[in-house]
Protein backbone atom coordinates (compact mmCIF):
# COMPACT_ATOMS: atom_id res chain seq x y z
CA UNK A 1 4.71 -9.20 -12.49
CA UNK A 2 7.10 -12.14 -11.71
CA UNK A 3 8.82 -12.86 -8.49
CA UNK A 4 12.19 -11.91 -9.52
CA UNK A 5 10.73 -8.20 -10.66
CA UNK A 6 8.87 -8.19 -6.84
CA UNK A 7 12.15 -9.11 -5.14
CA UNK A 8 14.16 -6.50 -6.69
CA UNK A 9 11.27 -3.52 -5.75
CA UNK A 10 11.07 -5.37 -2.32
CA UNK A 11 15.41 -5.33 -2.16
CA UNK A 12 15.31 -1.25 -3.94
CA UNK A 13 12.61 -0.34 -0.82
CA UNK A 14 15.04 -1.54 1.54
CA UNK A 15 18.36 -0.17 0.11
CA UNK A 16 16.17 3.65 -0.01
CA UNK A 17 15.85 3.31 3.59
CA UNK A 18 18.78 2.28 4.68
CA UNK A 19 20.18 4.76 2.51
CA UNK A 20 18.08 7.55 4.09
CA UNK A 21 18.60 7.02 7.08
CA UNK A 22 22.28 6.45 6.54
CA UNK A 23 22.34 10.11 4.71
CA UNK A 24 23.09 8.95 1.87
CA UNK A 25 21.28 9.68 -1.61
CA UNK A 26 20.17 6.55 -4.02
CA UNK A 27 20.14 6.48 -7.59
CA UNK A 28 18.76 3.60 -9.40
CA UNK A 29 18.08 2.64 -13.24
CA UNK A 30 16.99 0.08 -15.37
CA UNK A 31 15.75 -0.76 -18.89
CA UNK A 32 12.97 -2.71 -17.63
CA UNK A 33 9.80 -1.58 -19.59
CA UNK A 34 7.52 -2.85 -16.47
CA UNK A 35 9.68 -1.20 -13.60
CA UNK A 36 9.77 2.27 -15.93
CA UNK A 37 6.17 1.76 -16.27
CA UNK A 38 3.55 4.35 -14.21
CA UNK A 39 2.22 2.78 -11.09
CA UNK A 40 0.46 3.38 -7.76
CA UNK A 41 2.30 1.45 -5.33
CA UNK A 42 2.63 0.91 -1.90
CA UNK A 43 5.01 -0.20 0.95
CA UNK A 44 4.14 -1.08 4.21
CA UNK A 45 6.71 -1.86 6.85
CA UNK A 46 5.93 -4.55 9.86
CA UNK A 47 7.48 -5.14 12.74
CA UNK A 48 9.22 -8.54 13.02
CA UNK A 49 8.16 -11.32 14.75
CA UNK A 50 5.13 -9.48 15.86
CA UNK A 51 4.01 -8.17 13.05
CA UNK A 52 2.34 -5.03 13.57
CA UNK A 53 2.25 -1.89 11.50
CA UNK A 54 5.21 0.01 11.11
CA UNK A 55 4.60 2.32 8.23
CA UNK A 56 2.93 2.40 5.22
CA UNK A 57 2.68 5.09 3.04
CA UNK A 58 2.47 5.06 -1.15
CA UNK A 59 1.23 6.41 -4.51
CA UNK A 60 -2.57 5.12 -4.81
CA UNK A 61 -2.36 6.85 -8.77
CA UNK A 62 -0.06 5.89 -11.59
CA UNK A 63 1.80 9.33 -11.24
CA UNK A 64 5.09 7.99 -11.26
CA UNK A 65 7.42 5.39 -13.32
CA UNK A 66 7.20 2.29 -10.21
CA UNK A 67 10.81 2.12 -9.32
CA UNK A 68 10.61 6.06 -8.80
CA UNK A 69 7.57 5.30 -7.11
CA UNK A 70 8.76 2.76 -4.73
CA UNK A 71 11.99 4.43 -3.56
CA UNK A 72 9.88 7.56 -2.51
CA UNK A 73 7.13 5.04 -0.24
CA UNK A 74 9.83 3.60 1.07
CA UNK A 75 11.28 6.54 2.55
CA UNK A 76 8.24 8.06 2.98
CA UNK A 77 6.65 5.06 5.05
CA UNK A 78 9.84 4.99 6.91
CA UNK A 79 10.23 8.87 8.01
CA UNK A 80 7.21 10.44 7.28
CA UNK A 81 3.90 8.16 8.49
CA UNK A 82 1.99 10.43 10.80
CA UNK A 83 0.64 7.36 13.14
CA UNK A 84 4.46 6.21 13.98
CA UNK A 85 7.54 8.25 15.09
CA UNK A 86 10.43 7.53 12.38
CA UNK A 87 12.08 4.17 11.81
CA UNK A 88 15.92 4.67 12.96
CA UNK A 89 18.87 2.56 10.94
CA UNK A 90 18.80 0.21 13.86
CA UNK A 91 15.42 -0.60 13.77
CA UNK A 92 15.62 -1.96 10.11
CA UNK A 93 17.06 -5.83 11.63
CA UNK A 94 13.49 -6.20 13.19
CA UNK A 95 11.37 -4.94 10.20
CA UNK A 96 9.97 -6.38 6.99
CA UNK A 97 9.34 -4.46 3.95
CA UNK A 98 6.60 -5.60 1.30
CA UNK A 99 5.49 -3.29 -1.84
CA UNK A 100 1.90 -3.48 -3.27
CA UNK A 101 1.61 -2.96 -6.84
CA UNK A 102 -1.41 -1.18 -7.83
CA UNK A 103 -3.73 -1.45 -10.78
CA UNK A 104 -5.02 1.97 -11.75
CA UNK A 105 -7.99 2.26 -9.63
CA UNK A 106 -11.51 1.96 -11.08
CA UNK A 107 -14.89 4.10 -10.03
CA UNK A 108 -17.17 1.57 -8.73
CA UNK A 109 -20.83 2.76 -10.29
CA UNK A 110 -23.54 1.92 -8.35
CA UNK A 111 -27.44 2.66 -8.25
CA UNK A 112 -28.12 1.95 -4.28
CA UNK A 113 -25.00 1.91 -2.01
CA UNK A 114 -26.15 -1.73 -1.00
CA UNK A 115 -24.65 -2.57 -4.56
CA UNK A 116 -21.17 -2.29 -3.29
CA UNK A 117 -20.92 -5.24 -1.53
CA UNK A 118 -21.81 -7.24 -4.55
CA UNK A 119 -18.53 -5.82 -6.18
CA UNK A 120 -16.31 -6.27 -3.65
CA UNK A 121 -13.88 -9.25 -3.12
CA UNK A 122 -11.87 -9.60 -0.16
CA UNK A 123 -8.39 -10.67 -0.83
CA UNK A 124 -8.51 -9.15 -4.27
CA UNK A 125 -9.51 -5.75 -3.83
CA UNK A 126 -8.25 -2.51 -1.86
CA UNK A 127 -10.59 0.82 -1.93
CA UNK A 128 -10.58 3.97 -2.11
CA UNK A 129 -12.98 5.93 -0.34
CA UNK A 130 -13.53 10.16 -1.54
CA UNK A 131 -15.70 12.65 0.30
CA UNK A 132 -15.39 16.45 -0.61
CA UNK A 133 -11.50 17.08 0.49
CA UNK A 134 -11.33 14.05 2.56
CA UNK A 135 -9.65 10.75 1.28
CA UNK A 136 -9.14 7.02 2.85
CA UNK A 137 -7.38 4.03 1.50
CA UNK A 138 -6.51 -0.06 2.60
CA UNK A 139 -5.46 -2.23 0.24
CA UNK A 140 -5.94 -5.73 -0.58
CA UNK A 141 -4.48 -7.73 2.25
CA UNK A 142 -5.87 -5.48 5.23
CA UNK A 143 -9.19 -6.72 5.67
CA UNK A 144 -7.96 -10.49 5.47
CA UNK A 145 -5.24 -9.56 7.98
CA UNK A 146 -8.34 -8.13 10.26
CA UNK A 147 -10.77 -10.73 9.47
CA UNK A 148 -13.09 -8.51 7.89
CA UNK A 149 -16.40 -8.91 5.57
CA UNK A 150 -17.62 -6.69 2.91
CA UNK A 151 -19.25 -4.35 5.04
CA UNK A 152 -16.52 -3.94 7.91
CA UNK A 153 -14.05 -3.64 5.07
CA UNK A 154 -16.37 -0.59 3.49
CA UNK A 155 -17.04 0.96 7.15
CA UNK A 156 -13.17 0.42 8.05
CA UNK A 157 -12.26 2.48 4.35
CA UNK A 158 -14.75 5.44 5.45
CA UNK A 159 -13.10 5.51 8.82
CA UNK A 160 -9.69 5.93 7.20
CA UNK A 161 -10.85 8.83 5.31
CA UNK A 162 -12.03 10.70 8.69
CA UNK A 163 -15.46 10.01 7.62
CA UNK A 164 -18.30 8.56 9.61
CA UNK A 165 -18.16 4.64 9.04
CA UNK A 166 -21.56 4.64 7.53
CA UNK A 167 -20.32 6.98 4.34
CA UNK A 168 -20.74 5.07 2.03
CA UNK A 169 -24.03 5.18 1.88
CA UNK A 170 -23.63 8.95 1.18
CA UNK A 171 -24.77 10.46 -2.49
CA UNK A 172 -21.54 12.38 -2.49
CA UNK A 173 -19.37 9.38 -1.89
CA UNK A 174 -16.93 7.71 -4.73
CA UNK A 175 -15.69 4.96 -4.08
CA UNK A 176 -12.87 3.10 -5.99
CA UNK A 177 -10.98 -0.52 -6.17
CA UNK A 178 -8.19 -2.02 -7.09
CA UNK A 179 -6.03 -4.78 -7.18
CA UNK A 180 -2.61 -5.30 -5.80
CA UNK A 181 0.92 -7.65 -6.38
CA UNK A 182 2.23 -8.00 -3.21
CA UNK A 183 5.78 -9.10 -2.45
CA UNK A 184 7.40 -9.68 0.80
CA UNK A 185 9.99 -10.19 3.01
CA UNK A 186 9.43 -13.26 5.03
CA UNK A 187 12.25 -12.29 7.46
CA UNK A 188 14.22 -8.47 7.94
CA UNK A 189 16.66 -9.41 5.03
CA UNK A 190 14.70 -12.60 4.17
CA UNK A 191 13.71 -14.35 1.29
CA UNK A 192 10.99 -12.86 -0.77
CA UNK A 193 7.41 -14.18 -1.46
CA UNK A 194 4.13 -13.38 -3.81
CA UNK A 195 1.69 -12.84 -1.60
């Protein structure tokens, strides 16, 4: 996906929340095959200059067309993120908003659990981690944000599912990757960057 695509999701995420929080509904539409187009995405919100978490809530499966997509996250990250209370209009001048782009995510098949770590690239991948009724997800950029390896990055997945960190070496685990396009503000309002 170019930049100019990125910039507009990253520009639509911010106008839905603004919007929200203003009361106000949003309607957008385009002809653009790849916008229309199902994807899981993502969009995390960060404080600014400190950069911490904010919000981030998405659509791991391509269930909707992305521009749909991204306009729910965005509110949803916003208002409805169980870890933070939510984001009020004010806040929005101290926050930057970036939208991960999934790829559909992919069963990782294994013999012996050790196996994962050979098929695992930080940077490129995000997981998905699925135990009976329980769930976790991080994408791409979170264990090089952390300073992570393989195996924290695996632990750190379980743990975000609920699960003991050591899950993944469960029979009844599944786990999943995929990739993600991520596109950023640099600054609340700022220019926007490919991550």
């Amino acid at each position: 996906m170019d930049i100019k695509k990125g910039e507009f999701l990253v520009r639509l995420a911010r106008r839905a929340i603004e919007s929200h929080l203003k009361g106000e509904g949003i309607s957008v539409k385009t002809d653009d095959e790849e916008l229309n187009e199902r994807r899981g995405v993502f969009v995390t919100l960060n404080t600014y200059p400190e950069h911490e978490l904010r919000g981030c809530i998405g659509f791991p499966e391509p269930i909707l067309p992305l521009i749909q997509a991204t306009v729910k996250s965005a509110i949803s990250a916003a208002t409805q993120d169980p870890r933070f209370p939510p984001v009020k209009l004010e806040e929005l001048e101290n926050i930057v908003v970036e939208v991960s782009v999934l790829t559909k995510p992919e069963l990782i098949i294994v013999k012996n659990p050790r196996e994962y770590l050979g098929k695992i690239e930080i940077g490129k991948h995000g997981l998905i981690v699925e135990k009976g009724f329980r769930r976790g997800l991080l994408l791409p950029q979170v264990p090089v944000e952390q300073g992570w390896d393989k195996e924290e990055f695996l632990c750190y997945t379980c743990m975000k599912a609920g699960l003991p960190p050591d899950c993944w070496f469960d029979e009844g685990t599944r786990l999943y990757r995929f990739s993600a396009e991520i596109f950023k503000e640099e600054i609340p309002k700022g220019r926007i960057v490919k991550a």
